[in-house]
Protein backbone atom coordinates (compact mmCIF):
# COMPACT_ATOMS: atom_id res chain seq x y z
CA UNK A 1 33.01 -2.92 -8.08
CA UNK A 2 31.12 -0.80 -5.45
CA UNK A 3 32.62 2.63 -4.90
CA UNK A 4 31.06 5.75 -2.66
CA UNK A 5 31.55 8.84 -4.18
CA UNK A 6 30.35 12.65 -3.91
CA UNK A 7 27.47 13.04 -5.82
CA UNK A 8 29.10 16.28 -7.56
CA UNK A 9 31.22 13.37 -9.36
CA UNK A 10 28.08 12.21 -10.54
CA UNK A 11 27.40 11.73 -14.36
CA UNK A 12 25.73 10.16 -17.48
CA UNK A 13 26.66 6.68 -18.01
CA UNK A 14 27.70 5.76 -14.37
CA UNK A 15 25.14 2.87 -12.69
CA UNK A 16 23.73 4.10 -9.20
CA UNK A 17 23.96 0.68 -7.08
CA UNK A 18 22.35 3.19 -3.99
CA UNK A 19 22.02 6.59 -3.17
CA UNK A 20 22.71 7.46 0.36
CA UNK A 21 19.24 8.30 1.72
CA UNK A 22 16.08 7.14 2.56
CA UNK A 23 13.47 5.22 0.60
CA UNK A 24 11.45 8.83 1.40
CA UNK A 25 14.14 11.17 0.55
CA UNK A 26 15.13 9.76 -2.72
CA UNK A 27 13.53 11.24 -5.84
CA UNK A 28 13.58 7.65 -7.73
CA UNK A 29 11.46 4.56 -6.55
CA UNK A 30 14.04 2.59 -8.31
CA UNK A 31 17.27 1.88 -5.82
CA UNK A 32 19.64 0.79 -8.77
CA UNK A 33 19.33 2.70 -11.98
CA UNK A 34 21.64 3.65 -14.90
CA UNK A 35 22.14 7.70 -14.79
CA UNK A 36 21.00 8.77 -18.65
CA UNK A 37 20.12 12.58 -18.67
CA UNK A 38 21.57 15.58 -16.81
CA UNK A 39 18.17 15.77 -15.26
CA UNK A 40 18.39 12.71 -12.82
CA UNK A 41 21.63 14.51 -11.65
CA UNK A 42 19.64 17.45 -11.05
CA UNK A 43 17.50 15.58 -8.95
CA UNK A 44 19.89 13.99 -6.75
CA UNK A 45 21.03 17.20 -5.75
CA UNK A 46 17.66 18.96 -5.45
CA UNK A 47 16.93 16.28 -3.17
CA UNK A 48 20.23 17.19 -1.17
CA UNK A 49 21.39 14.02 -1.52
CA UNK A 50 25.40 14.30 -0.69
CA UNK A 51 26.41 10.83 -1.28
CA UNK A 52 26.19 7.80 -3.71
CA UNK A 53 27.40 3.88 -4.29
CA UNK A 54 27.87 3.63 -7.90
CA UNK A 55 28.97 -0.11 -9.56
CA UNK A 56 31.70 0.26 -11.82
CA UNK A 57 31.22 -3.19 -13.25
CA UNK A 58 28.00 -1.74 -14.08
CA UNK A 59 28.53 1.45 -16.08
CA UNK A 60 31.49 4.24 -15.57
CA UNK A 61 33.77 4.97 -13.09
CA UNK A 62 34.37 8.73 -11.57
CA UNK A 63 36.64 11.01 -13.85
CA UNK A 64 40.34 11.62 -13.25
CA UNK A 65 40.33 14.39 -11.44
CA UNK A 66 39.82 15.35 -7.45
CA UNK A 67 36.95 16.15 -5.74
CA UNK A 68 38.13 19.59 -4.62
CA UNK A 69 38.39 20.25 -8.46
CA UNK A 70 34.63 18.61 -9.23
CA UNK A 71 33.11 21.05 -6.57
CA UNK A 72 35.13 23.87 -7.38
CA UNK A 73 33.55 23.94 -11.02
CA UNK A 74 30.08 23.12 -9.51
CA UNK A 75 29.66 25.61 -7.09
CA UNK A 76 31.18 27.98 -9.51
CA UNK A 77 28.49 27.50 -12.36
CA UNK A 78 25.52 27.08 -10.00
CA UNK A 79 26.65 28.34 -6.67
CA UNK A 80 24.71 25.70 -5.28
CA UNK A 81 24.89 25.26 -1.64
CA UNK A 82 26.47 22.20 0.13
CA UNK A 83 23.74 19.81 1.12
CA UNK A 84 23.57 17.89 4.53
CA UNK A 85 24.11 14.14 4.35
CA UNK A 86 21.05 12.43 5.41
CA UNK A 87 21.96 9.15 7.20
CA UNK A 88 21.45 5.65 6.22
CA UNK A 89 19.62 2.95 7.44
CA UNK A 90 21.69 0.23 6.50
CA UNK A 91 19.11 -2.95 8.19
CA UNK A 92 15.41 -3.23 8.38
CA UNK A 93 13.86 -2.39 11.94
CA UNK A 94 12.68 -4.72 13.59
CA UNK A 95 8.59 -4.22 13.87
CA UNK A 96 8.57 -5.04 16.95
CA UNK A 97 10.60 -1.78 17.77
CA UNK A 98 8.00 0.37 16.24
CA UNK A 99 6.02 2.45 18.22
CA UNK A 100 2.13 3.05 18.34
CA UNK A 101 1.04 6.52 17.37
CA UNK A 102 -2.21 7.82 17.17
CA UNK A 103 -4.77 8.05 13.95
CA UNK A 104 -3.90 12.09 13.73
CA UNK A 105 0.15 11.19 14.28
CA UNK A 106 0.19 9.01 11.42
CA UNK A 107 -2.06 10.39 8.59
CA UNK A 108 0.66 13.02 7.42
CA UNK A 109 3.29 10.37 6.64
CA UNK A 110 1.10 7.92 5.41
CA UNK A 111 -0.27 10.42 3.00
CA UNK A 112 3.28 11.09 1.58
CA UNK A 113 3.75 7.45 1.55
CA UNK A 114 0.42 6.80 -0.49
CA UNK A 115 1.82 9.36 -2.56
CA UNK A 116 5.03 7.81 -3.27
CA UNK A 117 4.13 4.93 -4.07
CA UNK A 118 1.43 5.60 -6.47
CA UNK A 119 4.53 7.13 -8.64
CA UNK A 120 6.69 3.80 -7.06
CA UNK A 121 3.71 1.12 -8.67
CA UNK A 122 2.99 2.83 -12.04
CA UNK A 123 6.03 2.91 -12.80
CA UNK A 124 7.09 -0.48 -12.15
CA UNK A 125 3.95 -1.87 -13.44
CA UNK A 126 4.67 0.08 -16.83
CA UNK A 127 8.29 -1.41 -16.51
CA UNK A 128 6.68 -4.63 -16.52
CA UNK A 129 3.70 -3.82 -19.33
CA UNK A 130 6.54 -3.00 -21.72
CA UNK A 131 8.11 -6.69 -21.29
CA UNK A 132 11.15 -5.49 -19.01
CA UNK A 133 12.35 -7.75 -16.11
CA UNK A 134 10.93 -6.68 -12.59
CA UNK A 135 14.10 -6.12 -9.55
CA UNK A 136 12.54 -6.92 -5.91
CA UNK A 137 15.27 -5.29 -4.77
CA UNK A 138 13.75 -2.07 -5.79
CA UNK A 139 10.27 -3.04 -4.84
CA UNK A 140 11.62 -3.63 -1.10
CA UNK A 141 12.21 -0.29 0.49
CA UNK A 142 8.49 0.97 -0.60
CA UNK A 143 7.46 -2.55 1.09
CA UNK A 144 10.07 -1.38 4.34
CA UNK A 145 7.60 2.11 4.58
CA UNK A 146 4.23 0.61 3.90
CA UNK A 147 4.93 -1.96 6.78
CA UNK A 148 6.51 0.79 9.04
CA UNK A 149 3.32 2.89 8.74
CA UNK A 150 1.43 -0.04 9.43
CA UNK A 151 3.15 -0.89 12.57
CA UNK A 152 2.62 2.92 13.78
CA UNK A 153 -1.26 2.85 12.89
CA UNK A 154 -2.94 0.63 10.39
CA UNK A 155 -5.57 2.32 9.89
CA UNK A 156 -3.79 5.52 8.83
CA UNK A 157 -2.45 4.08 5.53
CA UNK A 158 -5.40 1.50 4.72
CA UNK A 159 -7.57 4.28 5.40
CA UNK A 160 -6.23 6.60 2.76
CA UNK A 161 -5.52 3.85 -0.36
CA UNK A 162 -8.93 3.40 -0.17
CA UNK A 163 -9.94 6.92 -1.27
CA UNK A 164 -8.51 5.96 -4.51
CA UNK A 165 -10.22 7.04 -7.37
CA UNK A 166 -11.61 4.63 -9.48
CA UNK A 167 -8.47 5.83 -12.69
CA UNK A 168 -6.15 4.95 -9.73
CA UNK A 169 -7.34 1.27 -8.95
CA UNK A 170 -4.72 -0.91 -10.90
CA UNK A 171 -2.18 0.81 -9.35
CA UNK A 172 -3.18 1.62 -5.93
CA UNK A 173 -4.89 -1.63 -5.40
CA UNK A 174 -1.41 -3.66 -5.54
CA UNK A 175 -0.04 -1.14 -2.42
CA UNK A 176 -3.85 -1.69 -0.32
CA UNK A 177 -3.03 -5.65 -0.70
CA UNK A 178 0.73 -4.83 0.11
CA UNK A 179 -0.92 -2.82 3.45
CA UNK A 180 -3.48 -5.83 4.16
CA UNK A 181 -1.29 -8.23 3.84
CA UNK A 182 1.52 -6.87 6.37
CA UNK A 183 -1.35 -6.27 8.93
CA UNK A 184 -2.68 -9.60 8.32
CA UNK A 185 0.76 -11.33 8.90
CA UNK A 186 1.10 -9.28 12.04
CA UNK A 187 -2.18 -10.67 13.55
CA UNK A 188 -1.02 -14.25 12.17
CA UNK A 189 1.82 -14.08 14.17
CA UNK A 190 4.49 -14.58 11.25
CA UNK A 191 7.51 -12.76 12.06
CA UNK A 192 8.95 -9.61 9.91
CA UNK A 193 10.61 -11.77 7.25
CA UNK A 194 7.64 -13.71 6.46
CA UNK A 195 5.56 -10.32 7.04
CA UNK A 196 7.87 -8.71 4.76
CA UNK A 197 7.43 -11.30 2.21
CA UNK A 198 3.80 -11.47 2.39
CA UNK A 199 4.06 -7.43 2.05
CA UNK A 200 5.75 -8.28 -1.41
CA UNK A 201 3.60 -10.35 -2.49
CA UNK A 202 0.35 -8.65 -1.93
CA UNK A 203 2.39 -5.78 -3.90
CA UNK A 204 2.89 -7.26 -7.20
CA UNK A 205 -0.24 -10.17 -6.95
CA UNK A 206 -1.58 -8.31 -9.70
CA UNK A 207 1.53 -7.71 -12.08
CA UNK A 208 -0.19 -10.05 -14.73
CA UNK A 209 -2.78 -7.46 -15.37
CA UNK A 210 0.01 -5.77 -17.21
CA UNK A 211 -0.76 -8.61 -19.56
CA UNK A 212 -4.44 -7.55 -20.09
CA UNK A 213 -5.69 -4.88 -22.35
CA UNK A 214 -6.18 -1.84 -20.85
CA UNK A 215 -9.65 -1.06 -22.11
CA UNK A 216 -10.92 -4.21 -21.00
CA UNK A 217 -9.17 -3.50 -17.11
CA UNK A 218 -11.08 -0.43 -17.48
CA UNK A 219 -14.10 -1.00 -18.92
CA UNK A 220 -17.31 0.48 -17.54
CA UNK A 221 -19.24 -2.54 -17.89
CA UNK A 222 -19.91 -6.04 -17.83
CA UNK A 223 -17.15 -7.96 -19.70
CA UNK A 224 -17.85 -10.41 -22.16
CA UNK A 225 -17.46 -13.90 -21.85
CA UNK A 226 -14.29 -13.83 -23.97
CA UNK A 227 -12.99 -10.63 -22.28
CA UNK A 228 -13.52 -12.59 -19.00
CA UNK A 229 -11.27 -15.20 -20.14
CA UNK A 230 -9.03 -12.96 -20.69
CA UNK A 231 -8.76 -11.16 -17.14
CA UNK A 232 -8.53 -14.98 -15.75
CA UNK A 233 -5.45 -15.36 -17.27
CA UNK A 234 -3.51 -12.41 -15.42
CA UNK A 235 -2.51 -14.84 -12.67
CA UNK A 236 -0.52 -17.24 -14.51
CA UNK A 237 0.88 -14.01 -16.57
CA UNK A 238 2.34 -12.57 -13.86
CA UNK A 239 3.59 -15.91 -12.53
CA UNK A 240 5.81 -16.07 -15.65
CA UNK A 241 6.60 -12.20 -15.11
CA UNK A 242 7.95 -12.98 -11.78
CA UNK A 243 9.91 -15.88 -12.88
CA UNK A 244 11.73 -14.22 -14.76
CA UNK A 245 12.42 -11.07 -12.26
CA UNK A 246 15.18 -11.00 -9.90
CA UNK A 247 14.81 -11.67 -5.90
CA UNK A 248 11.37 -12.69 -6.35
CA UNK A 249 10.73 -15.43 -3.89
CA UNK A 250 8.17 -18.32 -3.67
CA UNK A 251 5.66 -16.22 -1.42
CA UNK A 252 5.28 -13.66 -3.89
CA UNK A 253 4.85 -16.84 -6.53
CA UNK A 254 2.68 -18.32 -5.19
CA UNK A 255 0.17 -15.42 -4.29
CA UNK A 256 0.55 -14.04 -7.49
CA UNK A 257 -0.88 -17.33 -9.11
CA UNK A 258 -3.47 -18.52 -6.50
CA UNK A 259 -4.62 -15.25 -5.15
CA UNK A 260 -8.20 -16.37 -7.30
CA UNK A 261 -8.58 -19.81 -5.57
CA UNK A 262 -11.15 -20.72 -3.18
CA UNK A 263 -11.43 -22.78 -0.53
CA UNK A 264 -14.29 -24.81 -2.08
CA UNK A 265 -12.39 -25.77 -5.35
CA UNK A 266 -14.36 -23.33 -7.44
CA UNK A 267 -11.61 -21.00 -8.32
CA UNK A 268 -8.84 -20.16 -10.97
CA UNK A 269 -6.30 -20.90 -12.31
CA UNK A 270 -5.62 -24.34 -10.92
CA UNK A 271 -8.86 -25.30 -9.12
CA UNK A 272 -7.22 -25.72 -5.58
CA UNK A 273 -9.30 -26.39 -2.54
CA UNK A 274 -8.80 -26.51 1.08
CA UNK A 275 -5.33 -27.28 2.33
CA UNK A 276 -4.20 -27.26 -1.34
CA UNK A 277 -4.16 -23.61 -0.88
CA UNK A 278 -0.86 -22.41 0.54
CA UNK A 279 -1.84 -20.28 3.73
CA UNK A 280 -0.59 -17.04 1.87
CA UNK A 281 -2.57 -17.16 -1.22
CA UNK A 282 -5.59 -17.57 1.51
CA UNK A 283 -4.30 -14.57 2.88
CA UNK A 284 -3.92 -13.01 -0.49
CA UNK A 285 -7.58 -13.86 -1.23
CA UNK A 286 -8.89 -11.66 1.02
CA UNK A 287 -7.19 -8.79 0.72
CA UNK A 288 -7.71 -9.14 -2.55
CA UNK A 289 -11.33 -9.67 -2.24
CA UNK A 290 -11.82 -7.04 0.34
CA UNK A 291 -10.07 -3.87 -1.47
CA UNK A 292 -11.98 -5.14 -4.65
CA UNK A 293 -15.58 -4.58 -3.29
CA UNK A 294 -14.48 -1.46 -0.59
CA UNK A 295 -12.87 0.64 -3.96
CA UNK A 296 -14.83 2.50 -6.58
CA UNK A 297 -14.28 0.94 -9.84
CA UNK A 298 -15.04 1.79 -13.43
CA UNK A 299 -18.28 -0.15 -13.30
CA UNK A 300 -19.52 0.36 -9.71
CA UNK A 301 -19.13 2.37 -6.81
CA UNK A 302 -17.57 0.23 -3.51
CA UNK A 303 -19.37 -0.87 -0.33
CA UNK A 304 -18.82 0.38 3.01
CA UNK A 305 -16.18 -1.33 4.76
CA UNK A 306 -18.67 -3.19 7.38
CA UNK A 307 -20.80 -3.80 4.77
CA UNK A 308 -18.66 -5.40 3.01
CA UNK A 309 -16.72 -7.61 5.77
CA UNK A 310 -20.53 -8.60 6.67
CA UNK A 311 -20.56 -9.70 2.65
CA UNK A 312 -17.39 -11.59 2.68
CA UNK A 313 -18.76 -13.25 5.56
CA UNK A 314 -21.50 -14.64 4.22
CA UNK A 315 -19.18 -15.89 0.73
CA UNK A 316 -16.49 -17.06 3.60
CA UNK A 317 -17.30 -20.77 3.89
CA UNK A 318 -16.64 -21.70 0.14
CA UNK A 319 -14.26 -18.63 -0.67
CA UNK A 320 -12.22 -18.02 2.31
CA UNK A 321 -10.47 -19.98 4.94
CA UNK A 322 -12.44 -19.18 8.09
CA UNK A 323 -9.47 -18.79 10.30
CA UNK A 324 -7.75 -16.23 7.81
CA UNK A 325 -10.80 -14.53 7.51
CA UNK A 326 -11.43 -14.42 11.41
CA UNK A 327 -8.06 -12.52 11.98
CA UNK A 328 -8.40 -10.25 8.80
CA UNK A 329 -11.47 -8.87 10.49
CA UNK A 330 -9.61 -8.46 13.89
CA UNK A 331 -6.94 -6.96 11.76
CA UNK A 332 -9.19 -3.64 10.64
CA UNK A 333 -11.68 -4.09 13.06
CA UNK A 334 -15.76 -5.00 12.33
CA UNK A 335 -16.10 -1.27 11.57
CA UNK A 336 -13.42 -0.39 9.40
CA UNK A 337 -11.49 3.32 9.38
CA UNK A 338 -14.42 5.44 7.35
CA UNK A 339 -17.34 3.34 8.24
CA UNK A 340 -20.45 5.64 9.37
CA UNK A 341 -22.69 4.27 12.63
CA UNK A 342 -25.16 4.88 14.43
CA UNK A 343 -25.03 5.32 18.18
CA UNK A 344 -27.38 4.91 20.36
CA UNK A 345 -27.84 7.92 21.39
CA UNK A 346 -29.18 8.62 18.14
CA UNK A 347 -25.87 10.47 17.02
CA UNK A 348 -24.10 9.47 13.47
CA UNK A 349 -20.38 9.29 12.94
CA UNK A 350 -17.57 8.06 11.16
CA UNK A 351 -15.14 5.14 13.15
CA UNK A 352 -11.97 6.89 12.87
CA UNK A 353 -9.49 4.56 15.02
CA UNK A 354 -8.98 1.02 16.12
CA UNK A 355 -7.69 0.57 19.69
CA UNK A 356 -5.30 -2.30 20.53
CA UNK A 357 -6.20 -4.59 23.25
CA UNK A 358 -9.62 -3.33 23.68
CA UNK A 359 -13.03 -4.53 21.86
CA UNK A 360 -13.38 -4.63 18.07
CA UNK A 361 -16.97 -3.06 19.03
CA UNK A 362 -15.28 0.01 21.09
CA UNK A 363 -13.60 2.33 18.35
CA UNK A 364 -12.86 6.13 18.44
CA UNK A 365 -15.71 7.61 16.63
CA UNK A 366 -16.16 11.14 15.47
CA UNK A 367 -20.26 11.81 15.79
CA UNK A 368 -21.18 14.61 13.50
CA UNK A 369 -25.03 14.45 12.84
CA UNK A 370 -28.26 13.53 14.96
CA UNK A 371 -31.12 11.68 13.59
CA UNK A 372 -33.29 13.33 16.16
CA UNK A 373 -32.74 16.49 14.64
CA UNK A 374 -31.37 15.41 11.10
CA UNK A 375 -29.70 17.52 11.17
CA UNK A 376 -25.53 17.90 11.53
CA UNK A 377 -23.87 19.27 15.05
CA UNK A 378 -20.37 20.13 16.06
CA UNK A 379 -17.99 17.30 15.10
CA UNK A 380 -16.71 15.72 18.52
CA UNK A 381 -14.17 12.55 18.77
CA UNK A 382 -16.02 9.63 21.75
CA UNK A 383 -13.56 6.78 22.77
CA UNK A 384 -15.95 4.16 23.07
CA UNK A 385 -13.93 2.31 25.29
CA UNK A 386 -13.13 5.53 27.58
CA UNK A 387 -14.35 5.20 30.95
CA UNK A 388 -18.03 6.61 32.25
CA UNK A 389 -19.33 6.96 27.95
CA UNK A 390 -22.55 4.53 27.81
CA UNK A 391 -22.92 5.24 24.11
CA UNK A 392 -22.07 2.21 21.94
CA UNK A 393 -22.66 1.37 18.19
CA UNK A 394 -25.88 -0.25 17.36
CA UNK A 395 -25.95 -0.48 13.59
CA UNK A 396 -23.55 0.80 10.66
CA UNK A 397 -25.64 3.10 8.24
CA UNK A 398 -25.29 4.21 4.77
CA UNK A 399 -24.66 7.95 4.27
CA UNK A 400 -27.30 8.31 0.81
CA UNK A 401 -30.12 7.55 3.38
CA UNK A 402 -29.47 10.61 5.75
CA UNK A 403 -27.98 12.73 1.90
CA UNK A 404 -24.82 12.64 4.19
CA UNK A 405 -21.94 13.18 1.34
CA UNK A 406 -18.16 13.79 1.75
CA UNK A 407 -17.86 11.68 5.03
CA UNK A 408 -14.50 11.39 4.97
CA UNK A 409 -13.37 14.64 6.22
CA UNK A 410 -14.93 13.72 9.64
CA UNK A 411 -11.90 10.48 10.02
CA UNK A 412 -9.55 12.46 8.34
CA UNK A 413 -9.68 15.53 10.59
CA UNK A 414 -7.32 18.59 9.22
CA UNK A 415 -4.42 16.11 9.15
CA UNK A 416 -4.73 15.53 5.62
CA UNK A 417 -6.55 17.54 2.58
CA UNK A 418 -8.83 15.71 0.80
């Protein structure tokens, strides 16, 4: 049985169904838990959380006594002070109903999002390496804020997960696909339940690397044949992790075991080719593919972003279906948040914004140095597509030729500390 209660009638052994917040607010990435130690009580109410839905059927029920009497005693021993109830939001938005907000708007939530669910991932993906059953229910409202900050700006959020340090990949890789694969979906045309699912999916894709040793995921160089063998097999791991969860559905199935297929039959686990492959797994293929070769890993550091759409396009004809491919590029852009270019005017800087409804060639750039001079000048943000600028991008460049370093600061502006 569901019951609201105060959360000053909180305590160990009762079975949190919700607590009255936001996915944000709440100081646990999980949305049903069992309450265990004092300290996730503590954290409720440092979070001034006010209310909560406990299930009786679950765990216990409130104590016999009145609320007055349960606050009286609290504020008493702590003299804590009454929190403000935050409010609910009982449905997901519809994305259509989400508003466009600029690069700088956008990088201060999405950083606290990033954040979030770094802490949201490694715990569920230790949850999972420890053999315990994965809830999608609890994987859904960091899926609801990932696809919210995508609808604002994508290229706030995909931006950021790909500073990830190279110890961070497992983890943050899942929420880049998650991010990919909700902006993808969006350019598809799939509506929000199938972009919601497809944000699911890209999110636990790579559960079945819970399967593999962690010094092989990790190690710094080439993997053996046999150690090879074993990474292949984290698809069809994590297919048999997800059949087991709860609320998993057949999207996040079926990406999670064909994510390595390719369109020429060459792939694993099942050799699928062409129309074989559902149009999801293609879709999880390249975001897969694409965070994989943009992220520093163990064993290299990652490409560009242009440089490495311009690879992907070269593999796309065997790997990728060419139609899924087409709209993942006009879903970041051909230069990427955080690739450097050359103008021709000779300046350098770093694309920092997409614009909707205008050319894929006509970003916001912030120009920073001048190969005249070689020399760096004062940052300044050019809307290519503004009216009266004749500067245009000519080629993208890589920052070791000019000993440019720490490029990032010029996209990410003072909105977010590196």
């Amino acid at each position: 049985m569901l019951k609201k209660i105060e959360v000053v009638q909180l305590r160990n052994g009762m079975y949190i169904h919700e607590l009255c917040s936001s996915w944000m607010s709440s100081p646990f990435w999980q949305k049903s838990f069992l309450i265990d130690s004092p300290d996730q009580i503590k954290k409720i109410k440092d979070a001034k959380i006010r209310h909560a839905w406990i299930d009786t059927s679950k765990g216990l029920d409130v104590l016999e006594v009145t609320v007055e009497e349960v606050e009286q005693v609290e504020e008493d021993a702590d003299e804590i002070e009454r929190p403000v109830e935050v409010e609910v939001k009982v449905e997901p938005v519809s994305f259509d109903s989400i508003q466009a907000v600029s690069m700088d708007a956008e990088l201060g939530r999405a950083a606290q999002i990033v954040g979030k669910s770094k802490k949201a991932v490694f715990s569920m993906f230790s949850e999972a390496r420890m053999g315990n059953a994965i809830d999608a229910e609890n994987a859904m409202p960091l899926v609801e804020e990932i696809a919210s900050s995508v609808m604002r700006n994508p290229g706030a959020l995909i931006g950021l997960v790909r500073l990830k340090t190279a110890d961070d990949y497992t983890y943050m890789h899942s929420v880049t696909v998650c991010a990919l694969m909700i902006a993808l979906s969006r350019m598809l045309g799939l509506d929000d339940k199938q972009t919601r699912e497809a944000g699911l999916a890209g999110l636990l894709h790579d559960i079945g690397k819970m399967a593999v040793s962690g010094e092989i995921l990790n190690k710094p160089g080439k993997l053996t044949d046999e150690e090879f063998v074993a990474v292949k097999e984290h698809p069809a791991e994590g297919y048999k992790m997800l059949l087991e969860a709860t609320g998993i559905g057949e999207i996040a199935l079926d990406v999670c075991l064909h994510h390595h297929e390719k369109m020429d039959g060459t792939g694993y686990p099942k050799g699928l080719a062409g129309d074989q492959i559902s149009l999801y797994a293609k879709m999880g293929a390249v975001c897969d593919v694409y965070d994989a070769i943009t992220s520093n890993r163990p064993y290299k550091q990652g490409w560009c972003p242009a440089e490495s759409l311009k690879k992907m396009s070269e593999w796309s004809k065997g790997h990728f279906d060419p139609a899924v491919f087409q709209a993942f590029v006009k879903s970041i852009g051909i230069y990427p948040v955080g690739t450097l270019v050359r103008l021709q005017s000779g300046r350098l800087g770093v694309v920092v914004e997409q614009q909707a409804g205008k050319s894929l060639m006509l970003p916001k750039v912030r120009v920073f140095f001048s190969t005249k001079s070689s020399a760096y000048i004062t940052p300044v943000l050019l809307d290519l597509a503004g009216p009266g600028l004749q500067d245009k991008i000519v080629s993208r460049e890589d920052a070791s030729k000019w000993g440019l370093k720490d490029i990032d600061r010029f996209w990410l502006g003072d909105a977010v500390p590196l």
